[in-house]
Structures are given as C-alpha cells and as structure tokens.
Protein backbone atom coordinates (compact mmCIF):
# COMPACT_ATOMS: atom_id res chain seq x y z
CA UNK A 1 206.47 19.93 64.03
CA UNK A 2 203.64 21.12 61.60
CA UNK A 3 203.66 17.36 60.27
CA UNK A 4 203.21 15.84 63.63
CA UNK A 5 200.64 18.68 63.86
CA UNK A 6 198.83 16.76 61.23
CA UNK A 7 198.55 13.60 62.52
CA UNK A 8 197.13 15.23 66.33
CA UNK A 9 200.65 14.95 68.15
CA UNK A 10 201.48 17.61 70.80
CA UNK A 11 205.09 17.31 72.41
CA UNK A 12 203.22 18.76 76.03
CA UNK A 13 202.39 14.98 76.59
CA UNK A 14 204.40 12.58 78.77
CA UNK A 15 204.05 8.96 79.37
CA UNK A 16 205.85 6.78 81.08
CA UNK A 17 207.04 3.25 80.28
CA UNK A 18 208.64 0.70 82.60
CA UNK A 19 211.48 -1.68 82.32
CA UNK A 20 213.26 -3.82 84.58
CA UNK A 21 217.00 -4.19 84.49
CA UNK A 22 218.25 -7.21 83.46
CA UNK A 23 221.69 -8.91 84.59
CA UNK A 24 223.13 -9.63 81.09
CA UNK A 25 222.43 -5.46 80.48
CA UNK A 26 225.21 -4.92 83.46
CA UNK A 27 228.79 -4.15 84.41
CA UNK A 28 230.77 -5.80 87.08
CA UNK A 29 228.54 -3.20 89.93
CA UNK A 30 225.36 -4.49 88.66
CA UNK A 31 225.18 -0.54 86.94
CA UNK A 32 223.05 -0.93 83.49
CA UNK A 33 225.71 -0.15 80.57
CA UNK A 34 224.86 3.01 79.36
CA UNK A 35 224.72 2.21 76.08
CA UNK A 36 221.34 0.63 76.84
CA UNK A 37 219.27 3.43 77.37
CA UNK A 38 219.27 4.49 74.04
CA UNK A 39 217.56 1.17 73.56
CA UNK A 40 214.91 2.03 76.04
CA UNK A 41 214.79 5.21 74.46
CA UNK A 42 213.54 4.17 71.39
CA UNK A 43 211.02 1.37 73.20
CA UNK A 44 209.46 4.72 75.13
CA UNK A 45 209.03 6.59 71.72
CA UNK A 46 207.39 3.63 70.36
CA UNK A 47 205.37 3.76 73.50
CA UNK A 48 204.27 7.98 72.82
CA UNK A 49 203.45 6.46 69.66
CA UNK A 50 200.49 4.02 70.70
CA UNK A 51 199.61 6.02 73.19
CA UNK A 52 198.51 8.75 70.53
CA UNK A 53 196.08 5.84 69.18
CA UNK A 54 198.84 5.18 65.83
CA UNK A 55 201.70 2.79 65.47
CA UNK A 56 204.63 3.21 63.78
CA UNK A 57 204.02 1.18 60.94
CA UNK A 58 201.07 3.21 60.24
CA UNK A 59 202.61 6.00 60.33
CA UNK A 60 205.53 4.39 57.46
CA UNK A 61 202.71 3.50 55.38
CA UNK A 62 201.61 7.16 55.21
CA UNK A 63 205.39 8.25 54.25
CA UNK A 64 205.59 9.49 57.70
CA UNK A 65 209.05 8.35 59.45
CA UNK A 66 211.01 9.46 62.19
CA UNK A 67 214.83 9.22 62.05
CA UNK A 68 216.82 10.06 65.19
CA UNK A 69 219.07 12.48 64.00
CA UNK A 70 220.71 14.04 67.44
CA UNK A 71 220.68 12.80 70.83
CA UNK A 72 222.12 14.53 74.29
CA UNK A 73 221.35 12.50 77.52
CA UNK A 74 222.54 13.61 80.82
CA UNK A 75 222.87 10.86 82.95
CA UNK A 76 221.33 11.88 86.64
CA UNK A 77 221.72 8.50 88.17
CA UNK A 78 222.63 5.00 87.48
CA UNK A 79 219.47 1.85 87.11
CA UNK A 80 221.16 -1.15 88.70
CA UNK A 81 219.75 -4.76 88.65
CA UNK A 82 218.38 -6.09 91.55
C-alpha cells in the first residue's frame, strides 16, 4: 500500500461502473456466465484508475504495475440479460 500511497491512492474510495449484459455473455436462463465478471472486474479497476486522474499506462511507464495475484468473489445474485 505505501506505493499506492505515493501516487495519492486511498482504498476508502468507491466508484461505480456500469455494464449491460449482453446475450452472447449468457447460459441457456439468460444468467451471465460467471466467468465474466472477472472481466468486468478488471474494466472497474481500470475505471478506480482514471478516476484517481492516472491511467494505467502511466502508471507502467513509471514501473508501477498491478498484477492480480488472488481473487475470492462471492456471488450474491445472478445479472441476467434483458
């Protein structure tokens, strides 16, 4: 955390990002495969990133990257397409 420290980040900040479920992302009930979130996961991240005024390539150019190294989701309920 002391890096992050260094470039202003603080991990008290939400944000939220949108996206809209699309058929081909589906099983037979219309339920978004799971696997996709992790997709969306990284598309929010990238989101936290802009809005703390950097982007990620900035960031890379200053040495500074960010490997996902563990992940634990607990699903609460399912996104469906419309």
């Amino acid at each position: 955390m002391l890096l992050f420290e260094n470039y202003g980040f603080t991990f008290d900040t939400a944000i939220q990002s949108f996206f809209k479920v699309r058929y081909g992302e589906t099983d037979q009930m219309k339920n978004m495969y799971y696997g996709r979130y992790f997709e969306w996961f990284e598309v929010a991240r990238v989101d936290w990133i802009k809005s703390r005024g950097l982007t990620y390539k900035a960031l890379e150019e200053q040495n500074c990257y960010l490997p996902v190294v563990e992940v634990k989701t607990r699903y609460i309920g399912a996104n469906h397409y419309d």
